[in-house]
N, C-alpha and C. Protein backbone atom coordinates (compact mmCIF):
# COMPACT_ATOMS: atom_id res chain seq x y z
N UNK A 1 0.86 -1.18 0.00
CA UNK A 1 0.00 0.00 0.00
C UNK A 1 0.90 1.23 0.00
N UNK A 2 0.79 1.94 -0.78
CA UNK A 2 1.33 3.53 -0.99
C UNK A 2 0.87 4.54 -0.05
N UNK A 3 1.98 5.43 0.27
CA UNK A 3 1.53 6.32 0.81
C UNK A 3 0.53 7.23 0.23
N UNK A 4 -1.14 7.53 1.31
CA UNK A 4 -2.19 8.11 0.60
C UNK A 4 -2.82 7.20 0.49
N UNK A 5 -2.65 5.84 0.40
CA UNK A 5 -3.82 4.89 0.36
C UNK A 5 -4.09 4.47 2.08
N UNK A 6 -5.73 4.51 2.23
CA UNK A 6 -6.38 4.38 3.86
C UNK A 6 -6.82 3.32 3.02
N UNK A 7 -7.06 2.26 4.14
CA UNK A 7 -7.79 1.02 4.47
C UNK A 7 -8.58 1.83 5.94
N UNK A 8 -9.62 0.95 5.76
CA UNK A 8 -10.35 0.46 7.11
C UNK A 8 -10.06 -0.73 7.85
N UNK A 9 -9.43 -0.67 9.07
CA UNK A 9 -9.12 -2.46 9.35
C UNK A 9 -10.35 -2.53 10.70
N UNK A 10 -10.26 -3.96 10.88
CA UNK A 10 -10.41 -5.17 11.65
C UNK A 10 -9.60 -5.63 12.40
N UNK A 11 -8.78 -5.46 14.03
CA UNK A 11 -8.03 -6.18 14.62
C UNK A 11 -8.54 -6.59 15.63
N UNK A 12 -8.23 -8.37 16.16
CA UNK A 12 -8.52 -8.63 16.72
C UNK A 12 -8.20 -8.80 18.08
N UNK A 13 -8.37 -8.98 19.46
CA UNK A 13 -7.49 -9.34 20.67
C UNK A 13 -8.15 -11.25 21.03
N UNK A 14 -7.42 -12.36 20.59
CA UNK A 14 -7.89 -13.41 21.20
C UNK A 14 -7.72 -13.43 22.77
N UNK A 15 -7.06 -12.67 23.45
CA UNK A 15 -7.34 -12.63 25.18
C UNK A 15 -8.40 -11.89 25.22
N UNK A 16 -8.90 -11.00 24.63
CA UNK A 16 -9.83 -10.35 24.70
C UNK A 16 -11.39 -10.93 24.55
N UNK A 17 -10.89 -11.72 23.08
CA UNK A 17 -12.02 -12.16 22.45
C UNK A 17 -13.18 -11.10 21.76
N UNK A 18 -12.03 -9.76 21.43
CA UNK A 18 -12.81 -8.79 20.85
C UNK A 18 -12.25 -8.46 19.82
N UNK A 19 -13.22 -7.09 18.84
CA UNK A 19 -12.57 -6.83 18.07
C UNK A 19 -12.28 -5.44 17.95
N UNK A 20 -11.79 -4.48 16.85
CA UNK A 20 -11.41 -2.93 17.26
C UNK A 20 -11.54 -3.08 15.70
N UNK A 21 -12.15 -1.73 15.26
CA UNK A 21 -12.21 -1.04 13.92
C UNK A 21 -11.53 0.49 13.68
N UNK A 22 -11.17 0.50 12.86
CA UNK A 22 -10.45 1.96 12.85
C UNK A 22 -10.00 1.99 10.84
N UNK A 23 -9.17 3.01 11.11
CA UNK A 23 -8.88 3.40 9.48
C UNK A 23 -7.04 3.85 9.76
N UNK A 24 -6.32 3.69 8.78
CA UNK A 24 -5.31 4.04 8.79
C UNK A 24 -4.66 4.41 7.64
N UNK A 25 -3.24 4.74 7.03
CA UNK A 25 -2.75 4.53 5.69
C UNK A 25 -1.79 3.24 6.33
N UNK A 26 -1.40 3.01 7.16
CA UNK A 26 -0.08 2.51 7.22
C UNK A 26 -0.77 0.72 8.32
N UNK A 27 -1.23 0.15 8.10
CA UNK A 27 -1.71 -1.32 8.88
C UNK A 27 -0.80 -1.82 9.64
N UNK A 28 0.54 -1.67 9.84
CA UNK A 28 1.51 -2.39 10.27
C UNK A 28 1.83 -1.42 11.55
N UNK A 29 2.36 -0.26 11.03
CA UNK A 29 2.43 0.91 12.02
C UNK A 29 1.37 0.65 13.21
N UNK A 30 -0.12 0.43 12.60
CA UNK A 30 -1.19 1.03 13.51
C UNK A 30 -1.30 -0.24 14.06
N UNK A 31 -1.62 -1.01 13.91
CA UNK A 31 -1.18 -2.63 14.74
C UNK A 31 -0.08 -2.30 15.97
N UNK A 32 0.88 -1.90 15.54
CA UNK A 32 2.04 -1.86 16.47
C UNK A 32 1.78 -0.85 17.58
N UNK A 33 1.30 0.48 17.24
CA UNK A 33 0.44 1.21 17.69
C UNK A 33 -0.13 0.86 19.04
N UNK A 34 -1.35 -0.15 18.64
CA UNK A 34 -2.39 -0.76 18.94
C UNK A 34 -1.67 -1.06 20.68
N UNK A 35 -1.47 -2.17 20.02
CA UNK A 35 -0.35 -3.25 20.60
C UNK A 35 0.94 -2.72 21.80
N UNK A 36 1.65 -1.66 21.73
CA UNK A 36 2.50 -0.71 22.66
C UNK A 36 1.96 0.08 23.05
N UNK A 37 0.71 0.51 23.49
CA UNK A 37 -0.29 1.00 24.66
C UNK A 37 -0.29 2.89 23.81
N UNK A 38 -0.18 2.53 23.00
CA UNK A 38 0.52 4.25 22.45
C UNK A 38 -0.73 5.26 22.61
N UNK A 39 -2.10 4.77 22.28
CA UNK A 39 -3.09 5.30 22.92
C UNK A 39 -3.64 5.76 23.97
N UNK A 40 -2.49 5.49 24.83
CA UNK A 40 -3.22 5.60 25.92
C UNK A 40 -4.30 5.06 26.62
N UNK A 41 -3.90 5.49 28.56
CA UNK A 41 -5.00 4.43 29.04
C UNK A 41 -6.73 4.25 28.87
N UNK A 42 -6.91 5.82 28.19
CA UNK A 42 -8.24 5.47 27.84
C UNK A 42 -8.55 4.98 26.42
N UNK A 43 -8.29 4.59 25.86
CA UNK A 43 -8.37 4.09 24.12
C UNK A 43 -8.71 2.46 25.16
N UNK A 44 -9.92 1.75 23.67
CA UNK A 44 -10.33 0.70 24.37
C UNK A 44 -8.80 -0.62 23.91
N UNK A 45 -8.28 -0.25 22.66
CA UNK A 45 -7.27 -1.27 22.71
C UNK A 45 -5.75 -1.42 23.64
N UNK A 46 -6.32 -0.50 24.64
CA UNK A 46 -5.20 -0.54 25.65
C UNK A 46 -5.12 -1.97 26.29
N UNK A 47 -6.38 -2.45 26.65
CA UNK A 47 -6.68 -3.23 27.27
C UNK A 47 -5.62 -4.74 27.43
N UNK A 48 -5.24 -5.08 25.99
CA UNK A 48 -4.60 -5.80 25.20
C UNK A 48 -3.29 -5.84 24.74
N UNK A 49 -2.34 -6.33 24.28
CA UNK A 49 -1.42 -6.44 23.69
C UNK A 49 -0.96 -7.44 22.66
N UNK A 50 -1.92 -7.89 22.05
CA UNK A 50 -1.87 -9.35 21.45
C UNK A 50 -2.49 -8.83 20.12
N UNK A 51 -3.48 -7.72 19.82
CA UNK A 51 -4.24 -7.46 19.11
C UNK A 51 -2.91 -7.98 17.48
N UNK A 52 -4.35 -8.37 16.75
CA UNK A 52 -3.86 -9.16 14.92
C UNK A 52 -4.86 -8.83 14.03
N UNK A 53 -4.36 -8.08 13.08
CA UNK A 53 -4.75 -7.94 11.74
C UNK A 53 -6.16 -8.88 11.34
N UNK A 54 -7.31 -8.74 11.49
CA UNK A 54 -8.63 -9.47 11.31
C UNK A 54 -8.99 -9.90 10.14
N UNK A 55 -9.13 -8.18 9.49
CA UNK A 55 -9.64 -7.73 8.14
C UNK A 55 -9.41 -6.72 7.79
N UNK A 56 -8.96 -6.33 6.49
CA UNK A 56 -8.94 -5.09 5.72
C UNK A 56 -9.62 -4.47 4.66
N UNK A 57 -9.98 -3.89 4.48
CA UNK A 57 -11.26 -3.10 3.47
C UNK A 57 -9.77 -1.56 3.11
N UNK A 58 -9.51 -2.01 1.55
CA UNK A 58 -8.61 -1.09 0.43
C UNK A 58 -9.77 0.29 0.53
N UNK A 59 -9.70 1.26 0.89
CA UNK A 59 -10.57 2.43 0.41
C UNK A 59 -9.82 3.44 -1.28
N UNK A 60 -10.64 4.12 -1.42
CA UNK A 60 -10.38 4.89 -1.98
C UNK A 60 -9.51 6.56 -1.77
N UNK A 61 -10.31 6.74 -0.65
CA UNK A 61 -9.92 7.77 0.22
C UNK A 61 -9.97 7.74 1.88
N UNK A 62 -9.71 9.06 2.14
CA UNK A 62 -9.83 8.86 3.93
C UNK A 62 -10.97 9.16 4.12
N UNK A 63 -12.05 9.83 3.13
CA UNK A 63 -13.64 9.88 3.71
C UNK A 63 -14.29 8.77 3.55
N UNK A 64 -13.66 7.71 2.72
CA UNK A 64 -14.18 6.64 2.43
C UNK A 64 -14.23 5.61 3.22
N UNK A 65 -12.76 5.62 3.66
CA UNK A 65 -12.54 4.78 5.24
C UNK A 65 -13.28 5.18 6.49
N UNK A 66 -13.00 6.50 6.44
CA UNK A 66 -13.73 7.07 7.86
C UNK A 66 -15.40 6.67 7.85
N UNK A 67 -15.98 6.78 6.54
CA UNK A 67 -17.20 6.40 6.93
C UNK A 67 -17.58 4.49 6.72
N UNK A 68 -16.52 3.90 6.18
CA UNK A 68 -16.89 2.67 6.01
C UNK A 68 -16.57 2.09 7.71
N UNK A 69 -15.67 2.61 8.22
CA UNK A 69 -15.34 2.30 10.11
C UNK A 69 -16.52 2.56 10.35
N UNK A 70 -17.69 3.83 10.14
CA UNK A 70 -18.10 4.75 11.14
C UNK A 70 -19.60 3.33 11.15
N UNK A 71 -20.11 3.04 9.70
CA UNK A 71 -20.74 1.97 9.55
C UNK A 71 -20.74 0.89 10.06
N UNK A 72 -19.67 0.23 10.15
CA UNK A 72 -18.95 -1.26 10.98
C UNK A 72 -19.55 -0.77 12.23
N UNK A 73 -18.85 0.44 12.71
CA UNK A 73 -19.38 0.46 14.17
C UNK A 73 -20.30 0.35 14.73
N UNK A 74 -21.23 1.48 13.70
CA UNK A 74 -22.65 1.41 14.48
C UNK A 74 -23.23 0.30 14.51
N UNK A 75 -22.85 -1.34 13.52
CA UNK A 75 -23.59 -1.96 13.70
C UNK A 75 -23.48 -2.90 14.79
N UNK A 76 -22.60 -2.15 15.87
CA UNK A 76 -22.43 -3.23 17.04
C UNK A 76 -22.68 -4.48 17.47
N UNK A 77 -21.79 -5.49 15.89
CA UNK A 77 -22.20 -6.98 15.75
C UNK A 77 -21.00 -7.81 15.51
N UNK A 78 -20.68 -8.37 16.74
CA UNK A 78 -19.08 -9.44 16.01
C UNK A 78 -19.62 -10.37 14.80
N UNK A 79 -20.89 -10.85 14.71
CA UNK A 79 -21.85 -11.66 13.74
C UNK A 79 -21.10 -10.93 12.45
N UNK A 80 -21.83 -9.24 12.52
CA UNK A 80 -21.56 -8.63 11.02
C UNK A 80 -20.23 -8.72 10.50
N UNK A 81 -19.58 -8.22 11.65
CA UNK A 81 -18.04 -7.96 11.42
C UNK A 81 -17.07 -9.68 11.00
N UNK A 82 -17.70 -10.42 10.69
CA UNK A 82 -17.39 -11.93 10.68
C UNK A 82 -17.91 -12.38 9.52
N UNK A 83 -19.11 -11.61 8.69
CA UNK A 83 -19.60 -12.10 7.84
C UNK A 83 -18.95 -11.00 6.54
N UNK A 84 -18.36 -9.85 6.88
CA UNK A 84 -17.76 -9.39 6.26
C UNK A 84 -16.66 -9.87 5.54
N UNK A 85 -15.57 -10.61 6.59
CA UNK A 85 -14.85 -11.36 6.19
C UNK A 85 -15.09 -12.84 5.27
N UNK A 86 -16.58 -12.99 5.38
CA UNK A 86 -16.82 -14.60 4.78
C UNK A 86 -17.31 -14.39 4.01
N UNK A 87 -18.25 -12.51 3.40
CA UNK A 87 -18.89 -13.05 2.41
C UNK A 87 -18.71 -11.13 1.42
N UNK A 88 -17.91 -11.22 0.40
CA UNK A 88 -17.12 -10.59 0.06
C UNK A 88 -17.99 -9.53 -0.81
N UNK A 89 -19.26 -9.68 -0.51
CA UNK A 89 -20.55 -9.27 -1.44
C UNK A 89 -21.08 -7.62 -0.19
N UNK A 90 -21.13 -8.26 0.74
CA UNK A 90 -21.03 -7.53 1.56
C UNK A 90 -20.05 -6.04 1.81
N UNK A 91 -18.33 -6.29 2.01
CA UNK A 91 -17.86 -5.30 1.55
C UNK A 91 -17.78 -4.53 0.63
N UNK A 92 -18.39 -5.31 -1.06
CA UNK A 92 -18.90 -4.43 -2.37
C UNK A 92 -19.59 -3.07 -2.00
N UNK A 93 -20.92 -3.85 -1.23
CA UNK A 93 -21.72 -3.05 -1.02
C UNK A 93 -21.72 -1.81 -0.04
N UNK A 94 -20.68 -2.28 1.13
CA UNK A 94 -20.06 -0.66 1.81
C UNK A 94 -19.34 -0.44 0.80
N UNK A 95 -18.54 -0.68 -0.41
CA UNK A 95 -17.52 0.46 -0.72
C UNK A 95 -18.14 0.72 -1.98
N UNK A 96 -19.36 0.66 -2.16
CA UNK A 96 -20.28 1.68 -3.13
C UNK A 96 -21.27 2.18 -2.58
N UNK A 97 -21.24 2.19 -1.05
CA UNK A 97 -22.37 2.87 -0.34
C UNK A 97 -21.83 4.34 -0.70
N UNK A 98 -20.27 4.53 -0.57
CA UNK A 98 -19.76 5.96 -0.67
C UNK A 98 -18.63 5.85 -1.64
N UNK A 99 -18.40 6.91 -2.32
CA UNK A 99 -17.69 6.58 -3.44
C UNK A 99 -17.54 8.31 -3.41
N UNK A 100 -15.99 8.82 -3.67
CA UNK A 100 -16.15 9.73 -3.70
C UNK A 100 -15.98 10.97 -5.06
């Protein structure tokens, strides 16, 4: 991925047994991020240190990511966020919900 290209990711914590959504350009950086408490103690992936790369959604832009996260979120469903990954018809359809 080039600099200027945002993804939306998916990371997971298996001690946790949760998951975290966010947007970035850089996936590796922000994992590591994640993972070395760099957020601080109030960010919810503090919690953790184990957090792994789930899923990634390629955007177009950063309004594209920001609102394809903002979607994931609201639907407050490990179900959804699982079927995203299994059924690839699904992410089509967020990344022509917005197109910029």
């Amino acid at each position: 991925m080039s600099k200027g290209d945002y993804s939306c990711y998916v990371i997971y914590s298996p001690s946790l047994d949760r998951y975290y959504i966010g947007y970035t350009e850089n996936i590796e950086e922000r994992i590591n991020l994640h993972n070395t408490g760099h957020f601080g103690g109030q960010s919810f992936t503090h919690r953790a240190s184990d957090w792994m790369l789930y899923f990634l959604i390629p955007c177009t832009s950063i309004n594209q990511a920001v609102y394809i996260e903002s979607r994931i979120k609201k639907m407050k469903s490990k179900i959804y966020i699982e079927n995203l990954k299994k059924y690839p018809e699904m992410v089509e359809k967020l990344l022509k919900s917005y197109i910029d």
